[in-house]
N, C-alpha and C. Protein backbone atom coordinates (compact mmCIF):
# COMPACT_ATOMS: atom_id res chain seq x y z
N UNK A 1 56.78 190.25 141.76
CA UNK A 1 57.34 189.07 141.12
C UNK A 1 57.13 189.22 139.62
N UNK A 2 58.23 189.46 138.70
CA UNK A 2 57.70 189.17 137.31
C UNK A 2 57.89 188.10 136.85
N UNK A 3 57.25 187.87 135.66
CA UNK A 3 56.98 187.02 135.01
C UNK A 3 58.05 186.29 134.47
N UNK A 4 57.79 185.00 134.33
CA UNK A 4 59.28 184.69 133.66
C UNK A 4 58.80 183.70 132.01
N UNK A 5 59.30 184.38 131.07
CA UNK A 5 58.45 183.85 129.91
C UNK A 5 60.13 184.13 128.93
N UNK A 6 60.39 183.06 128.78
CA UNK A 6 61.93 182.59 127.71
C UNK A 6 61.84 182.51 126.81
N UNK A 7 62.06 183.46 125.68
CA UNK A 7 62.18 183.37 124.41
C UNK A 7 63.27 183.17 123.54
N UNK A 8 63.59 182.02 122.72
CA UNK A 8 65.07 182.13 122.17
C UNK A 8 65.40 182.00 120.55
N UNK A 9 66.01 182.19 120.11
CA UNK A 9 66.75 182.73 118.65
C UNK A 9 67.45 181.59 118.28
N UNK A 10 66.75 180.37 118.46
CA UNK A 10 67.92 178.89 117.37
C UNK A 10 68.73 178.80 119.02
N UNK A 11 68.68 179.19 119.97
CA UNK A 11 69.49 178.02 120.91
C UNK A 11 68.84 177.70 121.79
N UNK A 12 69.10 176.87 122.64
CA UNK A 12 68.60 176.59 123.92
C UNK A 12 68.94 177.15 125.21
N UNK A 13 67.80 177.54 125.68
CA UNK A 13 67.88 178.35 127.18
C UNK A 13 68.39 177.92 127.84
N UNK A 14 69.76 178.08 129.28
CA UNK A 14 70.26 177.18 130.30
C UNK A 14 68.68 176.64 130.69
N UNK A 15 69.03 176.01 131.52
CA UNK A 15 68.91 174.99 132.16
C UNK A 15 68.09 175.72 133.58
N UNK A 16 68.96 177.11 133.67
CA UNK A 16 68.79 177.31 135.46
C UNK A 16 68.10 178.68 135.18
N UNK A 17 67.67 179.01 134.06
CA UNK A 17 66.83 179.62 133.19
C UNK A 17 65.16 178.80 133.23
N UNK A 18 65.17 177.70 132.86
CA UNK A 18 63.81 177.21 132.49
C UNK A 18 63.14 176.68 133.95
N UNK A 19 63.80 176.70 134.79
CA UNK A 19 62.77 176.47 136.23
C UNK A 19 62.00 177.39 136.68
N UNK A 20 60.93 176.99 137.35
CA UNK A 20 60.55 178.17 138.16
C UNK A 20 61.16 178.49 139.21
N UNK A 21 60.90 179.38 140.05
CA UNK A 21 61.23 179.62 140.99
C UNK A 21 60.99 178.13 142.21
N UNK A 22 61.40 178.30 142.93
CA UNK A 22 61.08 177.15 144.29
C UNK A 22 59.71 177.36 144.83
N UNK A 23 59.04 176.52 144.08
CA UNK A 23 57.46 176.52 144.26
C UNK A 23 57.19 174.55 144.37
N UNK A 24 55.97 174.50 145.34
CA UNK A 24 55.63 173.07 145.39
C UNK A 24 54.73 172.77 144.34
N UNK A 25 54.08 173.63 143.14
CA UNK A 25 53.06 173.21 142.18
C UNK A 25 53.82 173.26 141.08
N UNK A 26 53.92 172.12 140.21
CA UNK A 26 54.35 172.52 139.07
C UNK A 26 53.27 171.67 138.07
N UNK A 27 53.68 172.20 136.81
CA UNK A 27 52.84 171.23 135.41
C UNK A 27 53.52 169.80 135.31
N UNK A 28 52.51 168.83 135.40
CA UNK A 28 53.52 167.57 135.29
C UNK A 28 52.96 167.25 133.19
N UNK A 29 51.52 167.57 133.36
CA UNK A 29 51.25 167.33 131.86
C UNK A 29 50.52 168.11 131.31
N UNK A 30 49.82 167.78 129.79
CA UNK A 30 49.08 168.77 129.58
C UNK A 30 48.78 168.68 128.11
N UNK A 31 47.14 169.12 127.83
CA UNK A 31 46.39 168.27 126.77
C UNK A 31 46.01 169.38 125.74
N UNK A 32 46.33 168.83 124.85
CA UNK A 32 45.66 170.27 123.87
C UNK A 32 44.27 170.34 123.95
N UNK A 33 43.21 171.57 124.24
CA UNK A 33 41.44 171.48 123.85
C UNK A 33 41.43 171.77 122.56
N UNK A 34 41.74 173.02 122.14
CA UNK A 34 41.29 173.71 121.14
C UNK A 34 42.11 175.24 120.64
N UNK A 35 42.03 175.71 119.72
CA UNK A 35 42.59 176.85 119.51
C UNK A 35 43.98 176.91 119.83
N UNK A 36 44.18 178.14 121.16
CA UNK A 36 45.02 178.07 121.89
C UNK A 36 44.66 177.78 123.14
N UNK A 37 43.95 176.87 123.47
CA UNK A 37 43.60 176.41 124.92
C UNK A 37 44.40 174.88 125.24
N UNK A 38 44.92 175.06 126.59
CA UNK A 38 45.73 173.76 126.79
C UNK A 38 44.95 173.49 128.02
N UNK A 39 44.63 171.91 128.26
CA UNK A 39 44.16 171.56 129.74
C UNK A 39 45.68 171.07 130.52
N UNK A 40 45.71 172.11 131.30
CA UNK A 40 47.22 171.73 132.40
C UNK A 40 47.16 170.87 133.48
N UNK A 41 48.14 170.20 133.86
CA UNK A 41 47.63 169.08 135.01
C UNK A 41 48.53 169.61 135.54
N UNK A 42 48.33 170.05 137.19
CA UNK A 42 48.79 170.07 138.18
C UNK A 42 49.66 168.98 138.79
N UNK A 43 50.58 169.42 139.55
CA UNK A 43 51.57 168.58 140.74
C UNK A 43 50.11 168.15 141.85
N UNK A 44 49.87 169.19 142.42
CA UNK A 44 48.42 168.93 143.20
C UNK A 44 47.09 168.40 143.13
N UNK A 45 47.40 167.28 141.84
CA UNK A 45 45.97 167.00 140.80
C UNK A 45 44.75 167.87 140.73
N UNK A 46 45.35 169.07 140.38
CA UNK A 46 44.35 169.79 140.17
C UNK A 46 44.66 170.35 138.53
N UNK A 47 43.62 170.51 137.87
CA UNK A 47 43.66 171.13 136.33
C UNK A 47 42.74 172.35 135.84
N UNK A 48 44.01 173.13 134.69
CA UNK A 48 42.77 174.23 134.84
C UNK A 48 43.07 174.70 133.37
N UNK A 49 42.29 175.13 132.32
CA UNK A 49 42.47 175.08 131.21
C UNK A 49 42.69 176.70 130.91
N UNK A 50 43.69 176.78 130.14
CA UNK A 50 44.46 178.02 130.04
C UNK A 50 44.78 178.30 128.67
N UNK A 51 44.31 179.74 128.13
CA UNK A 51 44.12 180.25 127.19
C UNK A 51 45.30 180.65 127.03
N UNK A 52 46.14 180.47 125.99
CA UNK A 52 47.77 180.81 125.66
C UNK A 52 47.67 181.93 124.65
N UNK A 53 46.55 182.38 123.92
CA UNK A 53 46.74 183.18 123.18
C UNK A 53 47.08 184.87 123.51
N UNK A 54 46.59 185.07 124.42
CA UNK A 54 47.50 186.42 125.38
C UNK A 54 48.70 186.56 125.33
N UNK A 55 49.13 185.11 126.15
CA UNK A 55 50.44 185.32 126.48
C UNK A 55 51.66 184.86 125.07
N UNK A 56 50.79 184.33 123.88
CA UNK A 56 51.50 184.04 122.81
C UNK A 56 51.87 185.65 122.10
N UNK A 57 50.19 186.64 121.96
CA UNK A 57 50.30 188.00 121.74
C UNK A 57 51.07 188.64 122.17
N UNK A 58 51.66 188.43 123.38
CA UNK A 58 52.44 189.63 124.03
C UNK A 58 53.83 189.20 124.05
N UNK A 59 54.02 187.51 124.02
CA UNK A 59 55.79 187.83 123.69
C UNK A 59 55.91 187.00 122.90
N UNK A 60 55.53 186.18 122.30
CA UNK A 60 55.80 185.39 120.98
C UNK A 60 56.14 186.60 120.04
N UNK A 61 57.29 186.46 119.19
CA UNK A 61 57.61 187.36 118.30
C UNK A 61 58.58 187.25 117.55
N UNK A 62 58.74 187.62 116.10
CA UNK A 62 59.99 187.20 115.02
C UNK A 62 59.53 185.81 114.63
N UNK A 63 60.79 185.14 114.28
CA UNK A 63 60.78 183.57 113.78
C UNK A 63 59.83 182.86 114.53
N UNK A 64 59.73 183.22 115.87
CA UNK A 64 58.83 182.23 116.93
C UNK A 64 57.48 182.35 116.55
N UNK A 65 56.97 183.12 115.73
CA UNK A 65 55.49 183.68 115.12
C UNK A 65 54.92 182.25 114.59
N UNK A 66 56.07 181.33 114.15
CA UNK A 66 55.39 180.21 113.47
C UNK A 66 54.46 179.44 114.67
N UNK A 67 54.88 179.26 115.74
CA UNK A 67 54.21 178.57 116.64
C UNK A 67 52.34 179.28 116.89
N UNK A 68 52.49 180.11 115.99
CA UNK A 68 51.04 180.65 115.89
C UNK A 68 50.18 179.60 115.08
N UNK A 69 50.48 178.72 114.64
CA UNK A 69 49.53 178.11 113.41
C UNK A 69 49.33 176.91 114.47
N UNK A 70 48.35 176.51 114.35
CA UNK A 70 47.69 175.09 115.12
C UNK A 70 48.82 173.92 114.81
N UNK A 71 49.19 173.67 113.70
CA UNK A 71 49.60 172.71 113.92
C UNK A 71 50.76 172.82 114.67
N UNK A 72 51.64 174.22 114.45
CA UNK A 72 52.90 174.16 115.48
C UNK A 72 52.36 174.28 116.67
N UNK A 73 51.32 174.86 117.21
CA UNK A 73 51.14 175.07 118.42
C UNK A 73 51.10 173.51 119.10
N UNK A 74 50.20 172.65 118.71
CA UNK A 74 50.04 171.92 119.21
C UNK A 74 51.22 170.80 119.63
N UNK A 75 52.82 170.92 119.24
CA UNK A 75 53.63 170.20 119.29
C UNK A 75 54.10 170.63 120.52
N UNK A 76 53.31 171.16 121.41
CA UNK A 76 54.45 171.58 123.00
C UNK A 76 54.59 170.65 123.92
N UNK A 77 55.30 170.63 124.73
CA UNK A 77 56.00 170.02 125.48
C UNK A 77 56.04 170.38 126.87
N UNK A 78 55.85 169.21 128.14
CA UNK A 78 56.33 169.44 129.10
C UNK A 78 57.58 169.08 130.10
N UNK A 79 58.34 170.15 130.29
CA UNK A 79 59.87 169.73 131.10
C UNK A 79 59.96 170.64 131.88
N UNK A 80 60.88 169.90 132.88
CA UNK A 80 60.85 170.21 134.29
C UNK A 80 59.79 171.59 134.77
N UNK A 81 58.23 171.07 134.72
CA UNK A 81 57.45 171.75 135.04
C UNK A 81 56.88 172.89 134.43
N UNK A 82 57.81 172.76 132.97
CA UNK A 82 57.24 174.51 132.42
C UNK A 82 56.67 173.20 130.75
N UNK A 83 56.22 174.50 130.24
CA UNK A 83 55.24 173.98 129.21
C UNK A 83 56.17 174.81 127.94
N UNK A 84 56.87 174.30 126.75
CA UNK A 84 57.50 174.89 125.52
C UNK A 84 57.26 174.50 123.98
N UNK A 85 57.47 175.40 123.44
CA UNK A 85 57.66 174.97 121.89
C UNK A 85 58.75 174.98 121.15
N UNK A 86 58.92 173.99 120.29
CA UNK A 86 60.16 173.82 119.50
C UNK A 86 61.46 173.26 120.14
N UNK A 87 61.98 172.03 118.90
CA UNK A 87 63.03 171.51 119.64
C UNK A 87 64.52 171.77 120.39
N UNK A 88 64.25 173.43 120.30
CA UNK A 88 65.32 173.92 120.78
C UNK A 88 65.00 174.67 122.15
N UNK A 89 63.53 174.68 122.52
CA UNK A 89 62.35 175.33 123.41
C UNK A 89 62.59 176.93 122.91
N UNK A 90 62.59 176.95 121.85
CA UNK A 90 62.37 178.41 121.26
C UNK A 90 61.66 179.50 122.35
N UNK A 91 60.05 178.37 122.76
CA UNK A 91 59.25 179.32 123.69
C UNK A 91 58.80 178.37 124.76
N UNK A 92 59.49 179.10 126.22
CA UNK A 92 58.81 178.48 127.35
C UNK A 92 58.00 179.56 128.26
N UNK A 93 57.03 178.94 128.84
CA UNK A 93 56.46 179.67 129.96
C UNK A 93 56.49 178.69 131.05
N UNK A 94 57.08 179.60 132.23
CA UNK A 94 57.20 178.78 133.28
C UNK A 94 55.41 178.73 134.08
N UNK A 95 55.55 178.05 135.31
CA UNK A 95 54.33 177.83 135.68
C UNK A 95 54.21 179.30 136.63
N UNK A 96 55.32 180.04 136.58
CA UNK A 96 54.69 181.15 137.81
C UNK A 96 54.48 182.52 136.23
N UNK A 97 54.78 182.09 134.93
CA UNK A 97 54.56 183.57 134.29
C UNK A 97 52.63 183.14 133.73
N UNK A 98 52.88 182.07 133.64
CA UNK A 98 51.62 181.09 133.76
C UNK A 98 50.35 182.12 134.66
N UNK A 99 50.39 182.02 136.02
CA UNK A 99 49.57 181.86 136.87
C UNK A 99 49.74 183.46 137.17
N UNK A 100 50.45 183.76 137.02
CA UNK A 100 50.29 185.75 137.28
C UNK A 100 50.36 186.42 136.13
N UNK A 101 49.83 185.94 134.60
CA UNK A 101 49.30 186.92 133.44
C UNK A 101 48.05 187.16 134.11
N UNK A 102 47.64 188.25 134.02
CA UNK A 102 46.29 188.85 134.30
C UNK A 102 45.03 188.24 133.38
N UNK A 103 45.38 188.33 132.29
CA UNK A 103 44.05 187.56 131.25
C UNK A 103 43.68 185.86 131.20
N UNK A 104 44.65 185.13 132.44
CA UNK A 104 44.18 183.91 132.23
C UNK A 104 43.03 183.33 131.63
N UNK A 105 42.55 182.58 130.97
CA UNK A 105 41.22 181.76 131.08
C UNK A 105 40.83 181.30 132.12
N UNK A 106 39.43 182.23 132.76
CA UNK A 106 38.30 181.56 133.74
C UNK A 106 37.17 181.99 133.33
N UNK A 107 36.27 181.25 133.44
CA UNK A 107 35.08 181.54 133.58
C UNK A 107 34.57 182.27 133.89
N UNK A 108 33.85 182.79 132.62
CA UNK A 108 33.25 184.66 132.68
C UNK A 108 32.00 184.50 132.80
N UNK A 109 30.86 185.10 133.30
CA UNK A 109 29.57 185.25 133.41
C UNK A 109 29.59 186.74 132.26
N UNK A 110 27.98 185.85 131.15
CA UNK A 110 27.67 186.90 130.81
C UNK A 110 26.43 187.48 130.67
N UNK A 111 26.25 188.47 130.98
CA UNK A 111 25.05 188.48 131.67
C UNK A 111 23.92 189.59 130.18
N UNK A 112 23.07 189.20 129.89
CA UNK A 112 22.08 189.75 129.07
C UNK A 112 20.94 190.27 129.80
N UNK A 113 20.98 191.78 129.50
CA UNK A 113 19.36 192.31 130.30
C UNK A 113 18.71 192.65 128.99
């Protein structure tokens, strides 16, 4: 399954573009912490706080670079289940490119001998 992560140039992505796939979990909301960390709220009331700066590194790119600075970051948005920036959704990540990047944020043990 790859990832599905929409990047666009001044227009807006269809429509049949920004869904995920036919999945029962989606993002209904979602809170800025810090940095690039967002707390995501689940369809399943469940929440899990997710480090965007990976997935900003690896395809954020060109004009969309601005959404690197805190204050743009923090203007995102949630629709129909995916999480974006900019009023044209310049940058979306759906909830399945979300949940299968490998570097998510979880809780690391670190261990000192």
């Amino acid at each position: 399954m790859g990832a599905s992560v929409y990047i666009s140039q001044n227009s807006k992505v269809p429509s049949s573009k920004k869904k995920s796939k036919e999945v029962s979990l989606s993002i209904i909301s979602a809170d800025y912490i810090s940095e690039f960390i967002i707390d995501l709220h689940f369809s399943d009331g469940k929440r899990e706080k997710v480090d965007f700066l990976p997935l900003f590194m690896k395809y954020v790119k060109g004009d969309n670079r601005k959404y690197f600075s805190s204050t743009q970051f923090k203007k995102f948005r949630v629709v129909d289940g995916n999480i974006s920036w900019g009023r044209n959704e310049d940058v979306i990540f759906t909830l399945d490119s979300i949940l299968s990047f490998p570097s998510r944020s979880k809780e690391e043990v670190l261990y000192i001998i």
